[in-house]
PDB file of N, CA and C in Angstrom:
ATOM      1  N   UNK A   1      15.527 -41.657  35.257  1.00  0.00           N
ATOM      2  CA  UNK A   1      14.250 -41.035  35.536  1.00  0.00           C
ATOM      3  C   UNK A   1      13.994 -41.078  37.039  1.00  0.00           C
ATOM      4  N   UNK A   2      13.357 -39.727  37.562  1.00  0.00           N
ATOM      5  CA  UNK A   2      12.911 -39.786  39.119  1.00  0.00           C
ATOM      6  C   UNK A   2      11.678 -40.343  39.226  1.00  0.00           C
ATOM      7  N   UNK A   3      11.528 -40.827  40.334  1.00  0.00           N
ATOM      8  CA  UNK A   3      10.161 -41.336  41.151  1.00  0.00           C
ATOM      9  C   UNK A   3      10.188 -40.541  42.174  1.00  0.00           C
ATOM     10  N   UNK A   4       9.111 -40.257  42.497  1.00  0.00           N
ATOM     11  CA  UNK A   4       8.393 -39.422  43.901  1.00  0.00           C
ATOM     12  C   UNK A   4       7.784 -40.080  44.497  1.00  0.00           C
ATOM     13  N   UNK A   5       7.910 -40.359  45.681  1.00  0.00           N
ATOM     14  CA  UNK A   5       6.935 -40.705  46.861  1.00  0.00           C
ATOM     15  C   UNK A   5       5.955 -39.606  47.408  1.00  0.00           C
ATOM     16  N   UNK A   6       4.479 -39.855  47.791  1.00  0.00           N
ATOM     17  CA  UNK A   6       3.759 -37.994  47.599  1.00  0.00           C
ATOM     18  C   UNK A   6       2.773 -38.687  48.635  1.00  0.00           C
ATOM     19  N   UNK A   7       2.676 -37.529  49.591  1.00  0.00           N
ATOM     20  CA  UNK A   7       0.955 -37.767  50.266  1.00  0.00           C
ATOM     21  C   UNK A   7       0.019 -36.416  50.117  1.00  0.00           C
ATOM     22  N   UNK A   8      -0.783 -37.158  50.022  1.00  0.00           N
ATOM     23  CA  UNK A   8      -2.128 -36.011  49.905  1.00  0.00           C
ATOM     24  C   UNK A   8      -2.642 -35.992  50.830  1.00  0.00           C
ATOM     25  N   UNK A   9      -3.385 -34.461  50.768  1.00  0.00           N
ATOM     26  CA  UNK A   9      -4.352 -34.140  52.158  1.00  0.00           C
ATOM     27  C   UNK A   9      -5.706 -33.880  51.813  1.00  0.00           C
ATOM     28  N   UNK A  10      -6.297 -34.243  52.373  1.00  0.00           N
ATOM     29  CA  UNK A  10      -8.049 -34.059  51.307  1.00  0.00           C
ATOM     30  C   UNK A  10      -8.130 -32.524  52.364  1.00  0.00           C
ATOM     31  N   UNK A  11      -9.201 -31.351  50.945  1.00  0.00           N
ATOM     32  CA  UNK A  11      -9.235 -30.260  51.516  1.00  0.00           C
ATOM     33  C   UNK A  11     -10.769 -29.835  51.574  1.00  0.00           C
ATOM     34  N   UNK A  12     -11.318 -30.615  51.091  1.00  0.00           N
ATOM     35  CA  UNK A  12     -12.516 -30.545  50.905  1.00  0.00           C
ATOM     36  C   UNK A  12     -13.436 -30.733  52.065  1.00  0.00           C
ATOM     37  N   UNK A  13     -14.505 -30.337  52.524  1.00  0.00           N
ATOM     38  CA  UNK A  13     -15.403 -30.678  53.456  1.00  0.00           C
ATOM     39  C   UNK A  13     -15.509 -31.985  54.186  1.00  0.00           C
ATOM     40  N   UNK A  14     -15.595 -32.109  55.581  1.00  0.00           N
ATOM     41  CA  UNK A  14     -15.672 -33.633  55.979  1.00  0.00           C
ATOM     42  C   UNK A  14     -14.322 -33.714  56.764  1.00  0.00           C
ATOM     43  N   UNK A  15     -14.134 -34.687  57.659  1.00  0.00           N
ATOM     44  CA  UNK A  15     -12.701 -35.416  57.726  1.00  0.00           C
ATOM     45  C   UNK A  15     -11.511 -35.438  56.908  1.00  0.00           C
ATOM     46  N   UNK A  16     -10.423 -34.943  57.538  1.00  0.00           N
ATOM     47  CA  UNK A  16      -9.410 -34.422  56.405  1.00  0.00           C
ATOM     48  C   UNK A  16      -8.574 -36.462  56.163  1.00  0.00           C
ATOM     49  N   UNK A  17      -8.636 -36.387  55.225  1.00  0.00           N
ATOM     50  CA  UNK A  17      -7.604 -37.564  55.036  1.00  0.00           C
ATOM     51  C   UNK A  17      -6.563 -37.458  54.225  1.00  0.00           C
ATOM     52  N   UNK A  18      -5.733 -38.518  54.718  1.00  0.00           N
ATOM     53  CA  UNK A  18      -4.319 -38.415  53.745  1.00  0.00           C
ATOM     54  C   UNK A  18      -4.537 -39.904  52.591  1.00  0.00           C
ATOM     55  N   UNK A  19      -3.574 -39.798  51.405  1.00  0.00           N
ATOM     56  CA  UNK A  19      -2.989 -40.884  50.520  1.00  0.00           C
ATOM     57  C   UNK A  19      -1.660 -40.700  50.397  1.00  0.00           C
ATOM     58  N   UNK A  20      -1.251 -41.794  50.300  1.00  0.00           N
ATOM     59  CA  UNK A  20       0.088 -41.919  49.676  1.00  0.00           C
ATOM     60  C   UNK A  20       0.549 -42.644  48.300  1.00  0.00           C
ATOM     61  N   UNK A  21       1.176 -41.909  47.603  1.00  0.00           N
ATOM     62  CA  UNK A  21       1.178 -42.958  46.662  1.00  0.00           C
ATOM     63  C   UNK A  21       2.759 -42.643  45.819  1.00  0.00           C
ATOM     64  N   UNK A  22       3.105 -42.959  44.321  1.00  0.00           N
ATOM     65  CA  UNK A  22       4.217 -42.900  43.938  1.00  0.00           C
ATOM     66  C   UNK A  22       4.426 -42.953  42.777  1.00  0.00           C
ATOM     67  N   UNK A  23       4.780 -42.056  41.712  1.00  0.00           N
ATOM     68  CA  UNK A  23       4.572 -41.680  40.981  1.00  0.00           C
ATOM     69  C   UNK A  23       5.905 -41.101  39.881  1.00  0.00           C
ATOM     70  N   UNK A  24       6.292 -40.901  38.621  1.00  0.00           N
ATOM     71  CA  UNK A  24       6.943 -40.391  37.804  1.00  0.00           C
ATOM     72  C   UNK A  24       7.105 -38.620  37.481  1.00  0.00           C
ATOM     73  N   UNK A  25       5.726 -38.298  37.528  1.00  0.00           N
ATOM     74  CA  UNK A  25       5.132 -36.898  37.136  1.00  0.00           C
ATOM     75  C   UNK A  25       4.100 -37.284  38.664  1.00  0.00           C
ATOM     76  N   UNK A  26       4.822 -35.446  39.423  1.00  0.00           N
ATOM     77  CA  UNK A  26       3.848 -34.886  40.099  1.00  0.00           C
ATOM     78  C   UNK A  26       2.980 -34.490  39.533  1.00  0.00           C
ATOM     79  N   UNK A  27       2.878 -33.333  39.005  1.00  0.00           N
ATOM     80  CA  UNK A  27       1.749 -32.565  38.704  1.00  0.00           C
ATOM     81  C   UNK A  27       0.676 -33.042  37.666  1.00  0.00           C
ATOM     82  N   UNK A  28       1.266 -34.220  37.016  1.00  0.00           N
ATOM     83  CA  UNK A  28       0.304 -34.810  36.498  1.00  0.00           C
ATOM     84  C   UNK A  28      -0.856 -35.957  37.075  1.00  0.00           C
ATOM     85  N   UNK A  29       0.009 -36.230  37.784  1.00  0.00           N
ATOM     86  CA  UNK A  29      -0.500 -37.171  39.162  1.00  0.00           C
ATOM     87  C   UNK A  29      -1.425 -36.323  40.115  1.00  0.00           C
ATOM     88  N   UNK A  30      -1.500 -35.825  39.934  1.00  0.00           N
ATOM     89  CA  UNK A  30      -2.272 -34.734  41.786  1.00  0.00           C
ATOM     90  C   UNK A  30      -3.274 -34.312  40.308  1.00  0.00           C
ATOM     91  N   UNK A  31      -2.987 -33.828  39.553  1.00  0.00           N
ATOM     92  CA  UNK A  31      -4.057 -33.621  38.367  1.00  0.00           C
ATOM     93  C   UNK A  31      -5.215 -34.809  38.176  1.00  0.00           C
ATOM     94  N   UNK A  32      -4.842 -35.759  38.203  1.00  0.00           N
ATOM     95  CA  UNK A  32      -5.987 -37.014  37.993  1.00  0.00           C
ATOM     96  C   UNK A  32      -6.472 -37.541  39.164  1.00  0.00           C
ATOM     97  N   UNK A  33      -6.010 -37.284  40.268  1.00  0.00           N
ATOM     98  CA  UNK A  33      -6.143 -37.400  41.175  1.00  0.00           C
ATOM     99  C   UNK A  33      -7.460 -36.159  41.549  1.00  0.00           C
ATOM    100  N   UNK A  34      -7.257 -35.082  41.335  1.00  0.00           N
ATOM    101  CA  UNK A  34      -8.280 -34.076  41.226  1.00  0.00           C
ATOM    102  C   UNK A  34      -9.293 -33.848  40.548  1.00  0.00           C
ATOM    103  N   UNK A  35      -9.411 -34.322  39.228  1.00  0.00           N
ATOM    104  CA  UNK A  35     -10.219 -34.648  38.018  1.00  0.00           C
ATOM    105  C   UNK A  35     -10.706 -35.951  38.532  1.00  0.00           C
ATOM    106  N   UNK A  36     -10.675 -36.790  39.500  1.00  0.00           N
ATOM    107  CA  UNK A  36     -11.717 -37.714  40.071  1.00  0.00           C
ATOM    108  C   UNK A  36     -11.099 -39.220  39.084  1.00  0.00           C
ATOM    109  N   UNK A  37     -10.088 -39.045  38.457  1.00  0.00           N
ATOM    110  CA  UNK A  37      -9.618 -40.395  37.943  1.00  0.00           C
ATOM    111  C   UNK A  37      -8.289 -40.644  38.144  1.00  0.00           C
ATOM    112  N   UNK A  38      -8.153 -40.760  39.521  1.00  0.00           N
ATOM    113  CA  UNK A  38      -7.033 -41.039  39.858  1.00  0.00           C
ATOM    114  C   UNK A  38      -7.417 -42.669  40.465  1.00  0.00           C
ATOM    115  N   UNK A  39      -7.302 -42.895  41.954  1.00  0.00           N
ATOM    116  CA  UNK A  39      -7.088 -44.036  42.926  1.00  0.00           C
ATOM    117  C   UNK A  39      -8.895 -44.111  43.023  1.00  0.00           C
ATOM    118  N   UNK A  40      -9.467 -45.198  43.384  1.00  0.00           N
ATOM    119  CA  UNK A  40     -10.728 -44.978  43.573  1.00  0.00           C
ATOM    120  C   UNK A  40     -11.135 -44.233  44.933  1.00  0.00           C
ATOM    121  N   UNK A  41     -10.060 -44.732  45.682  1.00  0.00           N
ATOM    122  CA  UNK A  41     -10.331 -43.792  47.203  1.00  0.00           C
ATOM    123  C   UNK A  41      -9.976 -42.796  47.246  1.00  0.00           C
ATOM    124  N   UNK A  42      -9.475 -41.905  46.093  1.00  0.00           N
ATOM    125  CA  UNK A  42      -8.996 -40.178  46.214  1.00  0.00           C
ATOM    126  C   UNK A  42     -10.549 -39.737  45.813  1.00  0.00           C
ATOM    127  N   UNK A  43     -11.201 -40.608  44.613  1.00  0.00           N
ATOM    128  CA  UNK A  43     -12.272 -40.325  44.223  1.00  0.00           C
ATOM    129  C   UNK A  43     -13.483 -39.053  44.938  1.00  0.00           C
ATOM    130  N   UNK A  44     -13.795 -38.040  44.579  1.00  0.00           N
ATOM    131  CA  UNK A  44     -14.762 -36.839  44.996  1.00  0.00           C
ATOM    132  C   UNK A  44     -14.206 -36.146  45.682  1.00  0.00           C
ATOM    133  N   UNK A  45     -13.201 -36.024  45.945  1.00  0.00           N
ATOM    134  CA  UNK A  45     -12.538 -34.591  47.117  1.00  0.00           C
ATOM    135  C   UNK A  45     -11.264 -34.351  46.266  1.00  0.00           C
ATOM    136  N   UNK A  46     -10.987 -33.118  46.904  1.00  0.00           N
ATOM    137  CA  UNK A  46     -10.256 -32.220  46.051  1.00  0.00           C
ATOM    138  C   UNK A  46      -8.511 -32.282  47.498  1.00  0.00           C
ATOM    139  N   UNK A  47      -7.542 -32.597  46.303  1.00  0.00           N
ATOM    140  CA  UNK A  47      -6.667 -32.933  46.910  1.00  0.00           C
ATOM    141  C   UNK A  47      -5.256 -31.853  46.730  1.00  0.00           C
ATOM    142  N   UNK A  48      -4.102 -31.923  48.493  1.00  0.00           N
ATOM    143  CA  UNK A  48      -2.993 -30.898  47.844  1.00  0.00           C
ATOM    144  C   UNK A  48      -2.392 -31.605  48.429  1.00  0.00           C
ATOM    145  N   UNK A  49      -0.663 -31.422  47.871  1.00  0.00           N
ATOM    146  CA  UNK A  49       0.587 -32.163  47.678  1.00  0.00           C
ATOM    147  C   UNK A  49       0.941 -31.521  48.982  1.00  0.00           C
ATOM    148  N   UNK A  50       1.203 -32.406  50.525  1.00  0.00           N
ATOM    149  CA  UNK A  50       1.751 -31.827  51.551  1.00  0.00           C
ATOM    150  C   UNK A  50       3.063 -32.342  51.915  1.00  0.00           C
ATOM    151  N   UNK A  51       3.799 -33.705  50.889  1.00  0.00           N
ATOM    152  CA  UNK A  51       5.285 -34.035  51.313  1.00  0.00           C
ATOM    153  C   UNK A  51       4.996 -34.722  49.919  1.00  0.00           C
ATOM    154  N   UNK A  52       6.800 -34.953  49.694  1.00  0.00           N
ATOM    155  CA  UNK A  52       7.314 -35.664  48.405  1.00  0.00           C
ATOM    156  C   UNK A  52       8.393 -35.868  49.058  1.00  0.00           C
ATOM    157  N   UNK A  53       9.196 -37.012  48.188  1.00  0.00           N
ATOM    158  CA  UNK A  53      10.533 -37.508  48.668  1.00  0.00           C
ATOM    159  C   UNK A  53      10.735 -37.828  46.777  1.00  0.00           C
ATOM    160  N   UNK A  54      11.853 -38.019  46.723  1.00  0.00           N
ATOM    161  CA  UNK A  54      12.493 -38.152  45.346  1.00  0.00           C
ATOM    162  C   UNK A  54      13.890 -39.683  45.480  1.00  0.00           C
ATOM    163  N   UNK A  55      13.080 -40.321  44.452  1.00  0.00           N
ATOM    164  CA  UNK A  55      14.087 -41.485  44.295  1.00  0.00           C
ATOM    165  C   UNK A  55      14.504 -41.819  43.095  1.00  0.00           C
ATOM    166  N   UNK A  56      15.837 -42.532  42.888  1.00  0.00           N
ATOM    167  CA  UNK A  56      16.428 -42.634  41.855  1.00  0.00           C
ATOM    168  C   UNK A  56      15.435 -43.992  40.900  1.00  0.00           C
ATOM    169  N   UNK A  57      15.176 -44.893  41.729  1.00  0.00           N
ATOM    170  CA  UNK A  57      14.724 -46.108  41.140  1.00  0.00           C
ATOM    171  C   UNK A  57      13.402 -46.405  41.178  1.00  0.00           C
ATOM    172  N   UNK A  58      12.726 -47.413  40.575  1.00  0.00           N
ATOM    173  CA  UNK A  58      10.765 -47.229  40.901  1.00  0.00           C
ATOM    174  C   UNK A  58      10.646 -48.608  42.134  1.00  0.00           C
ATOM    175  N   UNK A  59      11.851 -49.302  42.432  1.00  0.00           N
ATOM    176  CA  UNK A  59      11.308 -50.136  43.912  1.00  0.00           C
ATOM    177  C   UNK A  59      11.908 -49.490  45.032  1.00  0.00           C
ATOM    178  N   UNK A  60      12.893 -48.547  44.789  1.00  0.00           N
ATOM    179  CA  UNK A  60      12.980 -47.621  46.029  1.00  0.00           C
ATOM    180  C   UNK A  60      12.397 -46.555  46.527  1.00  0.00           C
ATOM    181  N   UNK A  61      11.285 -46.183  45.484  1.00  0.00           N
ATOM    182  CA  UNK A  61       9.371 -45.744  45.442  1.00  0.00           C
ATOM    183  C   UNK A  61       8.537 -46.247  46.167  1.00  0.00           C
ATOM    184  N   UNK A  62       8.613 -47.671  45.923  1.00  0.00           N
ATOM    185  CA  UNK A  62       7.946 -48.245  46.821  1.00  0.00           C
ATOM    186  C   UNK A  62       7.819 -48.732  47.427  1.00  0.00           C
ATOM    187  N   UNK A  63       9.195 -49.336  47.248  1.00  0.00           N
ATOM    188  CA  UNK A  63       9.081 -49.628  49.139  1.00  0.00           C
ATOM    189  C   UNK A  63       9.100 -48.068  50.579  1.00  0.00           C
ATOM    190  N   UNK A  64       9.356 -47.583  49.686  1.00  0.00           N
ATOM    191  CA  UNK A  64       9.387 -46.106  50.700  1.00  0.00           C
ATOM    192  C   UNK A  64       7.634 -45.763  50.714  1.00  0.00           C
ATOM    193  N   UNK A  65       6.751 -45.934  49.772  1.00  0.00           N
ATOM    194  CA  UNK A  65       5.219 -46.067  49.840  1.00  0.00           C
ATOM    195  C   UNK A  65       4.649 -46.927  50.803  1.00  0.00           C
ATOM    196  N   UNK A  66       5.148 -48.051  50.614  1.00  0.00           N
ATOM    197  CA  UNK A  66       4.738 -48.809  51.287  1.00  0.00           C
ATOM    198  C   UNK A  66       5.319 -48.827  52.915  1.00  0.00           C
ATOM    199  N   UNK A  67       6.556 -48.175  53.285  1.00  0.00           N
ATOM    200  CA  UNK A  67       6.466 -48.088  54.606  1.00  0.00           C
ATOM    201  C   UNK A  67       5.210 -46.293  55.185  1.00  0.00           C
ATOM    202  N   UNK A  68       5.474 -45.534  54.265  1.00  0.00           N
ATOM    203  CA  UNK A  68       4.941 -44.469  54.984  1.00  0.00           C
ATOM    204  C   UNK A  68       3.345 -44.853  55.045  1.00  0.00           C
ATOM    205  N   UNK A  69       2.772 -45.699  54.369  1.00  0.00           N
ATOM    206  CA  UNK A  69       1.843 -46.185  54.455  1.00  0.00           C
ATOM    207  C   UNK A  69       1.095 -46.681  55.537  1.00  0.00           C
ATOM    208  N   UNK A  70       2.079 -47.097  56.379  1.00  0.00           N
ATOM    209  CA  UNK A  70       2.069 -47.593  57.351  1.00  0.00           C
ATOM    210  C   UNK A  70       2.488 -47.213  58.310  1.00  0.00           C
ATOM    211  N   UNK A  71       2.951 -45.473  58.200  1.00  0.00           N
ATOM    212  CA  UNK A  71       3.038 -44.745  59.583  1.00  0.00           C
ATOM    213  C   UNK A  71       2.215 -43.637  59.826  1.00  0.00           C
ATOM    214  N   UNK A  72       1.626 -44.215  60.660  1.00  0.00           N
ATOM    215  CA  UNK A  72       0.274 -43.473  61.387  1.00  0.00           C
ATOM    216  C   UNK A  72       0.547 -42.545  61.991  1.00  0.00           C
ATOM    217  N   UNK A  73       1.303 -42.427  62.652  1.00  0.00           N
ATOM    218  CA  UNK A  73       2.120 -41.073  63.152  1.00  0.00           C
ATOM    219  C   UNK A  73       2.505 -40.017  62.420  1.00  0.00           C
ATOM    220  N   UNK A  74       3.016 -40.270  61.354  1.00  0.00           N
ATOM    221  CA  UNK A  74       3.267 -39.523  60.055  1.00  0.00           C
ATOM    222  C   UNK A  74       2.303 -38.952  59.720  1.00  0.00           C
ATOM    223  N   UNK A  75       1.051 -39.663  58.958  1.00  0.00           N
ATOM    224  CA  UNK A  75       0.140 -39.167  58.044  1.00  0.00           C
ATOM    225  C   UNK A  75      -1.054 -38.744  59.614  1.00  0.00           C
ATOM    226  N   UNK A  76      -0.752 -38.511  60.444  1.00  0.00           N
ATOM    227  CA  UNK A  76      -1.598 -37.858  61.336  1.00  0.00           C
ATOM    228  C   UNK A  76      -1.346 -36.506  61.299  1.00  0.00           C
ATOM    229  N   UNK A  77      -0.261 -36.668  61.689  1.00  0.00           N
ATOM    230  CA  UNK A  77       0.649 -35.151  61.685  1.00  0.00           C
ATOM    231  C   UNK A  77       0.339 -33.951  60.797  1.00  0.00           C
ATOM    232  N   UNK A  78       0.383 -34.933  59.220  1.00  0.00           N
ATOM    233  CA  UNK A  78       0.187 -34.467  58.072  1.00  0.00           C
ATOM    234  C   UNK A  78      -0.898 -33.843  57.514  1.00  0.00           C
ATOM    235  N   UNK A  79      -1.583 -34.396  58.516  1.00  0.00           N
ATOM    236  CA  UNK A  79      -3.693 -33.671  58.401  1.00  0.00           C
ATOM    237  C   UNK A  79      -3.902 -32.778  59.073  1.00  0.00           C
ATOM    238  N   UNK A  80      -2.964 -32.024  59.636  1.00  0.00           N
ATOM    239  CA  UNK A  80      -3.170 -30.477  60.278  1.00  0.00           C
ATOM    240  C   UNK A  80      -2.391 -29.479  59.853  1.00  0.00           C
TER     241      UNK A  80
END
């Protein structure tokens, strides 16, 4: 089974922000995420899929989450 690594871009009114997160099913994921029951901080804005990466295993998910998480450079980029 694949895992995806995914960031979102908020499109909604306000300050654009990104998430990252990691997941089995895209489109089901960005779905609950949009329907307001996803992460509590995706919570009220309306979100779109602007990068994915694809991994074979679910800790090579996250540790790949957990570094892009942490690049600010990246998810800056990613909000324009």
């Amino acid at each position: 089974m694949s895992c995806f690594v995914y960031v979102l871009r908020s499109v909604d009114d306000g300050p654009t922000k990104t998430y990252v997160g990691w997941t089995n099913d895209l489109d089901k994921r960005l779905r609950t995420h949009n329907e307001g029951t996803g992460a509590r901080s995706t919570r009220g804005r309306v979100w779109e899929l602007v990068y994915v990466e694809r991994y074979l295993t679910r800790g090579d998910a996250m540790s790949r989450e957990w570094h892009l998480k942490r690049d600010k450079a990246l998810r800056a980029q990613l909000r324009h």
